[in-house]
C-alpha atoms as a PDB file:
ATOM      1  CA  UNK A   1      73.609 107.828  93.671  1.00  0.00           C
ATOM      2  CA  UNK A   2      71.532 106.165  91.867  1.00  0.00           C
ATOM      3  CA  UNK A   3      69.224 108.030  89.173  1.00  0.00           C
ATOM      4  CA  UNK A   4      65.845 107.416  88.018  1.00  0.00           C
ATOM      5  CA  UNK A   5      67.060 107.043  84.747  1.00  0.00           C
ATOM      6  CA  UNK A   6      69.289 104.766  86.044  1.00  0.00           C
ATOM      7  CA  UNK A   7      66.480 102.689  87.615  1.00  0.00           C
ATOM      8  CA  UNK A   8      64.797 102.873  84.099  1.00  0.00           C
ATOM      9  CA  UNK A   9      66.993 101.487  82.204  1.00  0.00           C
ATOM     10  CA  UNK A  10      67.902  98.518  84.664  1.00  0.00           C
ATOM     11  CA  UNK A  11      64.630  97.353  84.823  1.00  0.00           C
ATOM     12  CA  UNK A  12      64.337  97.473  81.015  1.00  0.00           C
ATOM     13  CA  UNK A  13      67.354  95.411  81.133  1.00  0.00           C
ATOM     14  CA  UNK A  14      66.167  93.258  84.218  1.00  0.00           C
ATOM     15  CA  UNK A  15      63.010  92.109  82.082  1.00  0.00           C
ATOM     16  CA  UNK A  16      64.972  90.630  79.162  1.00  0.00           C
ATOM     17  CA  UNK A  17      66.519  88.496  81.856  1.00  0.00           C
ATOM     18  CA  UNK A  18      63.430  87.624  83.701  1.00  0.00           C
ATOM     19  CA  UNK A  19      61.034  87.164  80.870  1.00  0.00           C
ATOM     20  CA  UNK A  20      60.411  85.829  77.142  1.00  0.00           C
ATOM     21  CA  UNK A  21      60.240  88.801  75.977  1.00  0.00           C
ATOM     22  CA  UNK A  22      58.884  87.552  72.595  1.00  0.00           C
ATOM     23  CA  UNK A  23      56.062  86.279  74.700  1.00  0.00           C
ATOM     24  CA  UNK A  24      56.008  89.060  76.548  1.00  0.00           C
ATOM     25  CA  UNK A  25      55.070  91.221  73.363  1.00  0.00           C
ATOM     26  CA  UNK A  26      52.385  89.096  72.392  1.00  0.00           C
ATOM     27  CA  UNK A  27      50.220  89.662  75.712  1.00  0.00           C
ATOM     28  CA  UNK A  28      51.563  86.793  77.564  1.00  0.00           C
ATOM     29  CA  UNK A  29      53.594  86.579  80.663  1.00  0.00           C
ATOM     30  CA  UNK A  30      56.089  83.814  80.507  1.00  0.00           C
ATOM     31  CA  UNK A  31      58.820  83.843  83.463  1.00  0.00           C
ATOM     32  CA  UNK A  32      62.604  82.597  82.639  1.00  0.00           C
ATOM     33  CA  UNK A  33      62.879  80.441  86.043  1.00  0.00           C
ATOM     34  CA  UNK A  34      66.296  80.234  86.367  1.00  0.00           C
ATOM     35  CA  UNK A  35      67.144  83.897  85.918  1.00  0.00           C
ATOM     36  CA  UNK A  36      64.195  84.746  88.227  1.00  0.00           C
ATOM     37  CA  UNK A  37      66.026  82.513  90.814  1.00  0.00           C
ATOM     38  CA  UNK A  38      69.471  84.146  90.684  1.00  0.00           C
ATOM     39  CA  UNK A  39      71.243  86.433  93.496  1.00  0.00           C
ATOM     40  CA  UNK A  40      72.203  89.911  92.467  1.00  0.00           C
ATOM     41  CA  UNK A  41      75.922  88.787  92.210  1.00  0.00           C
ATOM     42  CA  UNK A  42      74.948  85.780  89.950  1.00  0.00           C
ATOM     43  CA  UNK A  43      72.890  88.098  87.629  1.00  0.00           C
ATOM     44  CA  UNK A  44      75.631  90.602  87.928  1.00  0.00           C
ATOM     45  CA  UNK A  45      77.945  87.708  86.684  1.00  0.00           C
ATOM     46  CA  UNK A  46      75.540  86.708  83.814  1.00  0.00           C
ATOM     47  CA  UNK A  47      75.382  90.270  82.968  1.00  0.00           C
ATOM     48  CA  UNK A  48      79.260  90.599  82.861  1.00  0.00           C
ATOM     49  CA  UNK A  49      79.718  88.113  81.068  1.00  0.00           C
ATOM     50  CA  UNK A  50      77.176  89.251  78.202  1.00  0.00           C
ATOM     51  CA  UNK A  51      79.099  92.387  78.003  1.00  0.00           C
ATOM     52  CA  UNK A  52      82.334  91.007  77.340  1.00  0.00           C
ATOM     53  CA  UNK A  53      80.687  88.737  74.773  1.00  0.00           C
ATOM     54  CA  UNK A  54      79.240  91.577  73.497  1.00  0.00           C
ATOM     55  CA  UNK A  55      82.108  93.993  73.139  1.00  0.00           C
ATOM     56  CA  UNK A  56      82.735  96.042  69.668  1.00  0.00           C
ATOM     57  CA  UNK A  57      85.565  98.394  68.979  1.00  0.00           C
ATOM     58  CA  UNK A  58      82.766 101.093  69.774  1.00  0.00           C
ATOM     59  CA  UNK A  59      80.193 100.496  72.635  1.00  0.00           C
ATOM     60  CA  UNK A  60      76.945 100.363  71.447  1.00  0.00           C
ATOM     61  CA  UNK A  61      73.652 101.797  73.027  1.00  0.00           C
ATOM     62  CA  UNK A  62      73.204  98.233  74.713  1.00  0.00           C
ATOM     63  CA  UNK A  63      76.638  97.920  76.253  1.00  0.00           C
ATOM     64  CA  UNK A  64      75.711 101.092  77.814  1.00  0.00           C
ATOM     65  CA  UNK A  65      72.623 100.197  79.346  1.00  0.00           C
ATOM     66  CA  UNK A  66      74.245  97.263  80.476  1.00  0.00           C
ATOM     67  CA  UNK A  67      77.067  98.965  82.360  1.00  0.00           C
ATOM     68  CA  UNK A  68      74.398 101.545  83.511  1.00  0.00           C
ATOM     69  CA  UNK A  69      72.574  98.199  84.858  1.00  0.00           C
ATOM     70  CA  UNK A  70      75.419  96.702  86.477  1.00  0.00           C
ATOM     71  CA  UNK A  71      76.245 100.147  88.452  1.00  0.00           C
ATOM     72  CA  UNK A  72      73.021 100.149  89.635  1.00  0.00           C
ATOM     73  CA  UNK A  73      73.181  96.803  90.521  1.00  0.00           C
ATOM     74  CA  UNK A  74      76.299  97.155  92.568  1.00  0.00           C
ATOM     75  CA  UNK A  75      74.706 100.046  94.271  1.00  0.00           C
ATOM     76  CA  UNK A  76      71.864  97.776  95.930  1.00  0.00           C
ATOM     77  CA  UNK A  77      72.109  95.425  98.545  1.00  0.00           C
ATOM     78  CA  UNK A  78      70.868  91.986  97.923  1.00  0.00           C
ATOM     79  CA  UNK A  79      67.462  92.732 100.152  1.00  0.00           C
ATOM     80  CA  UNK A  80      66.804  95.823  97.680  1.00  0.00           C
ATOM     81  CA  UNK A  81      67.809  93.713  94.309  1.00  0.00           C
ATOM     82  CA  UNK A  82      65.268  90.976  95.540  1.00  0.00           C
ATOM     83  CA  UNK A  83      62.422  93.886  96.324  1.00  0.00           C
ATOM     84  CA  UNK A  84      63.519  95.281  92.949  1.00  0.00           C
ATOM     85  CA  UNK A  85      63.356  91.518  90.977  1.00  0.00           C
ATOM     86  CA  UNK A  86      59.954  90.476  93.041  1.00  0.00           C
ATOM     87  CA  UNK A  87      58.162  94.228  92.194  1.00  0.00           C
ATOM     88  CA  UNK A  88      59.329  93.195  88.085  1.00  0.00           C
ATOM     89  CA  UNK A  89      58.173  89.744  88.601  1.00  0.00           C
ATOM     90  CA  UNK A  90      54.342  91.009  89.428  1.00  0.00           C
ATOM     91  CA  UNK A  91      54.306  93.261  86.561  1.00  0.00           C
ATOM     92  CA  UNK A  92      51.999  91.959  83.460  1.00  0.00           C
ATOM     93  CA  UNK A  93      52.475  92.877  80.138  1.00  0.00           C
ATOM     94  CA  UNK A  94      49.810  95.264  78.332  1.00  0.00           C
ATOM     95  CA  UNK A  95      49.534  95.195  74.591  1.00  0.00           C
ATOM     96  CA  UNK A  96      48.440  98.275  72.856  1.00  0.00           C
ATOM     97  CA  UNK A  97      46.551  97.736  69.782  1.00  0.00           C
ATOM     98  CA  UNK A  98      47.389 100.380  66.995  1.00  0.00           C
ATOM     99  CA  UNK A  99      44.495 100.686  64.466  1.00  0.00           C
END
């Protein structure tokens, strides 16, 4: 079952491969094309493989999220990842301006 915590952190996740995040903080919406274009198993793959590159003797708070993001991943069918991905896609980003 998946969890809204769960769903939380994968789209948290989901936007560092779908976006420049860098831009992204700065109040403008720049889409990374090719990730944007991937199936759920190809992200799943790029997402693998970023663990394993990212592997210490301890896992860190990321290599969590990202196994929490691949589980929930695997949970969804490819017509639910794309409803998931296309729902991120139309998000904008909001800047909040501490004074």
């Amino acid at each position: 079952m998946i969890t809204e915590e769960m769903m939380t952190t994968t789209e948290m996740i989901l936007m560092t491969y779908l976006f420049e995040i860098d831009e992204w903080l700065k109040d403008k919406k720049i889409i990374q094309q090719q990730q944007a274009q991937l199936t759920k198993e190809e992200l799943v793959t790029v997402i693998k493989n970023d663990l394993i590159m990212l592997q210490a003797d301890q896992a860190t708070d990321y290599e969590k999220e990202l196994q929490t993001t691949l589980k929930t991943l695997e949970s969804l069918s490819e017509a639910q990842f794309q409803k998931m991905k296309l729902d991120l896609l139309s998000w904008e980003p909001t800047v909040k301006h501490v004074n």
